[in-house]
Protein backbone atom coordinates (compact mmCIF):
# COMPACT_ATOMS: atom_id res chain seq x y z
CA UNK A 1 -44.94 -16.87 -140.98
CA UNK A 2 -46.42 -18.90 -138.23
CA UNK A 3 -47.96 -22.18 -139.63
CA UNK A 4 -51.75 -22.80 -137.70
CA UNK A 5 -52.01 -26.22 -139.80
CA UNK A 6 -48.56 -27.49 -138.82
CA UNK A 7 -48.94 -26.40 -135.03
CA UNK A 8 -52.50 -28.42 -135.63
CA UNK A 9 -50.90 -31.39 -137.32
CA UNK A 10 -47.81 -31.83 -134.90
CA UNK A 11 -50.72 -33.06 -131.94
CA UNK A 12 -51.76 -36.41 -133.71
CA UNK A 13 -47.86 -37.75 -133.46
CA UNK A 14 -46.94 -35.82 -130.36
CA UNK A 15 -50.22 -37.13 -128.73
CA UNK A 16 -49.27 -40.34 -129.61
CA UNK A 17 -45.55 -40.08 -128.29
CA UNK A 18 -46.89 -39.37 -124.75
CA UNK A 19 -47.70 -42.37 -124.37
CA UNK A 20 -44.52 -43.07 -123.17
CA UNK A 21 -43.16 -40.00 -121.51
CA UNK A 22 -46.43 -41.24 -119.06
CA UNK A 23 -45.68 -44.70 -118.91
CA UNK A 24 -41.87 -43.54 -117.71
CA UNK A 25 -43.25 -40.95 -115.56
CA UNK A 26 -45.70 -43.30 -114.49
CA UNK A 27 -43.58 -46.20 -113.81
CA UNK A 28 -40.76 -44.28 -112.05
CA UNK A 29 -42.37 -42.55 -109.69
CA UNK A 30 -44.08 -45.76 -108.52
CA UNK A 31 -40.75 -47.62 -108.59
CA UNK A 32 -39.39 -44.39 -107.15
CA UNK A 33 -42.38 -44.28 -104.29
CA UNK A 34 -41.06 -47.96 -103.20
CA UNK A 35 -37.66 -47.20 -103.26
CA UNK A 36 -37.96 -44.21 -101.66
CA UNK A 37 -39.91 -45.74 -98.19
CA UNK A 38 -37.08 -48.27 -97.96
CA UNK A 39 -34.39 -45.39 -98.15
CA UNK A 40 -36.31 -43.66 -95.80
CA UNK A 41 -36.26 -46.34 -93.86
CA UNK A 42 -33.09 -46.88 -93.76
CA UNK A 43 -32.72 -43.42 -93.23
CA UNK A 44 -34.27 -43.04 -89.70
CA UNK A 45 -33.19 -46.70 -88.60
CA UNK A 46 -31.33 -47.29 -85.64
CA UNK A 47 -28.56 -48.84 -87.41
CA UNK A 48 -25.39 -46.81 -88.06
CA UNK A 49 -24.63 -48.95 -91.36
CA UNK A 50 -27.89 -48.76 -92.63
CA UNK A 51 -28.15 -44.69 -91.97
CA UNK A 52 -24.82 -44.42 -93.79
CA UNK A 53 -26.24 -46.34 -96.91
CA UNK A 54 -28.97 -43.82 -97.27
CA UNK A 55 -27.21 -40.79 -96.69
CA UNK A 56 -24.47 -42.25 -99.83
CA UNK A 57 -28.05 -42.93 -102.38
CA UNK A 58 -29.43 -39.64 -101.80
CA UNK A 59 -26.20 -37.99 -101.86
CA UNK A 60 -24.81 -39.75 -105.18
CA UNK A 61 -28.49 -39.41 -107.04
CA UNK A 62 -28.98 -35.86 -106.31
CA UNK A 63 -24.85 -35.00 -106.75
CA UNK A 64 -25.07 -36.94 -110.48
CA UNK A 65 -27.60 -35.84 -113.38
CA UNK A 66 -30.49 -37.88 -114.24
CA UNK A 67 -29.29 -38.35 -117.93
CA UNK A 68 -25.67 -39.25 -116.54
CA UNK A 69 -27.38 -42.13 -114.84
CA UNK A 70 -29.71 -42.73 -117.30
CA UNK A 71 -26.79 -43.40 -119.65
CA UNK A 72 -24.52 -45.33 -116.40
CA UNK A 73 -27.09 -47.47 -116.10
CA UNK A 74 -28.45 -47.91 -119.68
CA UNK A 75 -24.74 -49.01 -120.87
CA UNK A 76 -23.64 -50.73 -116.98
CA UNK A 77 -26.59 -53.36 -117.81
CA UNK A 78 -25.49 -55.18 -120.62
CA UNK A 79 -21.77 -55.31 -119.21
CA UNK A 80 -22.94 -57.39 -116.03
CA UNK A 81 -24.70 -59.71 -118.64
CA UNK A 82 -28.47 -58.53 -118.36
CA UNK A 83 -30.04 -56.95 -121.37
CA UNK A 84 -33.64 -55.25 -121.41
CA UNK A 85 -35.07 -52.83 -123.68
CA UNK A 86 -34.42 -48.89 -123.42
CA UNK A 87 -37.77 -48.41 -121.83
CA UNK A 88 -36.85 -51.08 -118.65
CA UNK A 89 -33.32 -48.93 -118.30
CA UNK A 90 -35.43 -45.57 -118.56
CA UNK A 91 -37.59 -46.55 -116.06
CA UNK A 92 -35.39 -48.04 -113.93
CA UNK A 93 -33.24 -45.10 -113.88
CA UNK A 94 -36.37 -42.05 -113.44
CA UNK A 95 -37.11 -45.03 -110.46
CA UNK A 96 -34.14 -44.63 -108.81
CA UNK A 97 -33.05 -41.01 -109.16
CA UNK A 98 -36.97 -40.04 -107.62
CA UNK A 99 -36.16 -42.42 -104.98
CA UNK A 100 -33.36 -40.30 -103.45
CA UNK A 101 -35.91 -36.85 -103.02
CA UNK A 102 -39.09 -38.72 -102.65
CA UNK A 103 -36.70 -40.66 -99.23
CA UNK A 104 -35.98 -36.84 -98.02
CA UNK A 105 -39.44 -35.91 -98.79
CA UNK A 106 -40.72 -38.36 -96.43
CA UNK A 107 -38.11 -38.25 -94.08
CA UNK A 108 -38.73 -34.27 -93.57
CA UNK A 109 -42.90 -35.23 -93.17
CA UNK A 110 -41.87 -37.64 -90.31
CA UNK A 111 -39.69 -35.70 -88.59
CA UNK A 112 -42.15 -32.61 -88.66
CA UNK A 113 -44.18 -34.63 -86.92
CA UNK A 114 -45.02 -33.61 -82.86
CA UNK A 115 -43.40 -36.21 -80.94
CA UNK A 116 -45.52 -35.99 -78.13
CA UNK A 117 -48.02 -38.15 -80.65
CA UNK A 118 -45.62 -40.64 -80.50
CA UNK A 119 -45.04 -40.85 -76.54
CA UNK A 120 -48.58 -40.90 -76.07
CA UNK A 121 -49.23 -43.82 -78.25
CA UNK A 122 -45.91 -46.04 -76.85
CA UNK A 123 -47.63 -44.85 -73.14
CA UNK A 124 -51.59 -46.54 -73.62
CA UNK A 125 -49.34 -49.57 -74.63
CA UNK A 126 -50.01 -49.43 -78.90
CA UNK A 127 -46.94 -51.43 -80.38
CA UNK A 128 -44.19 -50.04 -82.65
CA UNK A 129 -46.12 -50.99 -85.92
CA UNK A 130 -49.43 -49.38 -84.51
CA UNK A 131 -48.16 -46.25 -83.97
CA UNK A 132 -46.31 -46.60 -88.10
CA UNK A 133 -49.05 -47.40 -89.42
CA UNK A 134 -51.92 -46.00 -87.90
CA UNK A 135 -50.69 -42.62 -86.43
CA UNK A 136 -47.18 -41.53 -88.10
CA UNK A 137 -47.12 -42.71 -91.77
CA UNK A 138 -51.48 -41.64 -92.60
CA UNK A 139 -49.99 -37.89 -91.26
CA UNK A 140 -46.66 -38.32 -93.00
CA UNK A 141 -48.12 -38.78 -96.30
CA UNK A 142 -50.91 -36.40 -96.10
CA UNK A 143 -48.10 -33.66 -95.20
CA UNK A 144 -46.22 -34.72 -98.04
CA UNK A 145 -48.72 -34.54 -101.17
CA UNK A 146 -47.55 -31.78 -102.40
CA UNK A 147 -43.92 -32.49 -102.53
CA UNK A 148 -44.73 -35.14 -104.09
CA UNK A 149 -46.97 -33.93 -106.82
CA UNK A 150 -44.24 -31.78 -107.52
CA UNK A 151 -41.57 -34.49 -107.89
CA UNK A 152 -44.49 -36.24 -110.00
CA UNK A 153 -44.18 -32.80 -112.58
CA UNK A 154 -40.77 -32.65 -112.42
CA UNK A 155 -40.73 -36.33 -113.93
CA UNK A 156 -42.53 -35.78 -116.27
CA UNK A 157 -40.47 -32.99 -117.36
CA UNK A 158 -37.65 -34.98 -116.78
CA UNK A 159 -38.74 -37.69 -119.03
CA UNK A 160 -37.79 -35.39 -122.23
CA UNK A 161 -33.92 -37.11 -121.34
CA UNK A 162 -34.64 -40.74 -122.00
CA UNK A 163 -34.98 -39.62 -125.62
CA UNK A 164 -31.40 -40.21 -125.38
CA UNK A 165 -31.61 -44.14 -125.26
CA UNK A 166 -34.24 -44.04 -128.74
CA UNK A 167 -37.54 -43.86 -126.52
CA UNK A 168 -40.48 -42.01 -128.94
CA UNK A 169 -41.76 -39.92 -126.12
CA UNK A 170 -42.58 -36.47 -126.85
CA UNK A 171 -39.26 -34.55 -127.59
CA UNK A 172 -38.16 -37.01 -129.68
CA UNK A 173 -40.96 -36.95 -131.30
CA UNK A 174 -41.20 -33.49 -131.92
CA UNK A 175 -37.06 -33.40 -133.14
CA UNK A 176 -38.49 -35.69 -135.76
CA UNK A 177 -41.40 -34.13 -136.17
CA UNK A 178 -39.09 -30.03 -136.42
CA UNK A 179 -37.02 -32.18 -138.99
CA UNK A 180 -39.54 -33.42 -141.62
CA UNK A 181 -41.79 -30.95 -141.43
CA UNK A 182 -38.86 -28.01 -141.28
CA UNK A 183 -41.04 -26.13 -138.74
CA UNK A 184 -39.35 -25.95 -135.27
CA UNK A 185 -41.67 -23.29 -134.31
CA UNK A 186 -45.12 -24.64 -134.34
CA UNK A 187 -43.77 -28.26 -133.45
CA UNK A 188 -42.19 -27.53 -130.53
CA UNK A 189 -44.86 -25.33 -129.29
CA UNK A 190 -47.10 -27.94 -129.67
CA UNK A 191 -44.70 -30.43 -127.48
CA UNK A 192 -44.78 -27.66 -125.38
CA UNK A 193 -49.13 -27.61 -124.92
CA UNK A 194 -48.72 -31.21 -124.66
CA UNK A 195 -46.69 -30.81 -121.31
CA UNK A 196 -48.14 -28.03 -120.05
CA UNK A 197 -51.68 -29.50 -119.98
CA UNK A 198 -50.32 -32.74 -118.53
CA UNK A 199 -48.50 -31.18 -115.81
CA UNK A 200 -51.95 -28.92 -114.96
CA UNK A 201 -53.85 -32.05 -114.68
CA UNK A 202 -51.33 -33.55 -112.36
CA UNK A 203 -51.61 -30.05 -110.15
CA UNK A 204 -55.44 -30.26 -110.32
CA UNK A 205 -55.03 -33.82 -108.68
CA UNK A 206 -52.87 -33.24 -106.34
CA UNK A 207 -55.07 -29.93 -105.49
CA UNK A 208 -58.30 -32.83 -105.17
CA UNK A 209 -56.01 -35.51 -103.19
CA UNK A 210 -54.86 -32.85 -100.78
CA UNK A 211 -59.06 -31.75 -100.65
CA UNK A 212 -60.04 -35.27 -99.83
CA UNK A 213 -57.17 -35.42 -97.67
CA UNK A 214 -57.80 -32.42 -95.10
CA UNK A 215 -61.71 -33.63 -95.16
């Protein structure tokens, strides 16, 4: 029989346990967000070198599992003599795997982008920089909220792997919860509430950011 009081009781830990899958997902996509401009970057630059690095990141970090790199870089650390905690690694690797779509994300807004906006602005005389800032990147991230929401959910989701490294988010907190209470059932589909609502809230800003956006 289904358990009400154990699918009621699981929220309390699990609630507390996401915590941290938001401070990952949190974390990562801002580290990701930085990382990702500079590949991009890189990416459109004029310099063959510099092209060629970006096209090897986003190659390697889409061709390689997040949890393989969670694990390359969670036991590559302490070999080259620098140690931080499981959370820095987990963060550092959700940073750096978002980098390499949230680089193609942006590159694909910029290129969509009519170039005749661009000629017009280099022919009244507006400098390189100008036309970045003032004309390209405000369109470039407008067009690309909703990619990036989505890369935002899939984080989250994705965040269920650094349970791997001992970080309490909510999986792991649910396998312990599934083992002492010895009811998989009503734990997990309370880890499962917890993520859905989560992810809905992150669709419902996105849905606002795009609103305020297009005003």
């Amino acid at each position: 029989m289904f358990s009400i009081q154990t699918f009621i009781d699981s929220f309390g830990p699990l609630l507390w346990a996401a915590r941290y899958t938001l401070l990952v997902s949190g974390l990562g996509i801002a580290l990701g967000l930085v990382l990702g401009a500079a590949i991009c970057a890189a990416a459109l630059s004029r310099n063959a070198w510099l092209r060629k690095f970006a096209a090897i990141w986003v190659s390697f970090l889409r061709g390689v599992p997040l949890l393989v790199q969670l694990l390359l870089l969670y036991y590559l650390l302490p070999v080259v003599g620098i140690n931080v905690p499981a959370i820095a690694a987990a963060v550092i690797s959700v940073g750096i795997c978002a980098s390499a779509y949230i680089s193609e994300i942006w590159r694909g807004a910029i290129a969509a982008l009519p170039p005749g906006q661009t000629e017009a602005a280099e022919a009244i005389g507006m400098s390189s920089g100008d036309i970045w800032t003032r004309i390209i990147l405000p369109q470039a991230v407008v067009m690309s909220l909703p990619a990036l929401i989505n890369e935002l959910i899939l984080l989250v989701k994705a965040s269920s792997l650094v349970s791997v490294v001992g970080i309490l988010e909510i999986t792991r907190a649910s396998q312990a919860q599934a083992a002492t209470t010895f009811r998989p059932l009503e734990v997990y589909l309370a880890a499962a509430c917890i993520y859905l609502v989560i992810n809905l809230c992150l669709a419902a800003i996105g849905r606002w950011l795009e609103h305020r956006a297009a005003v």
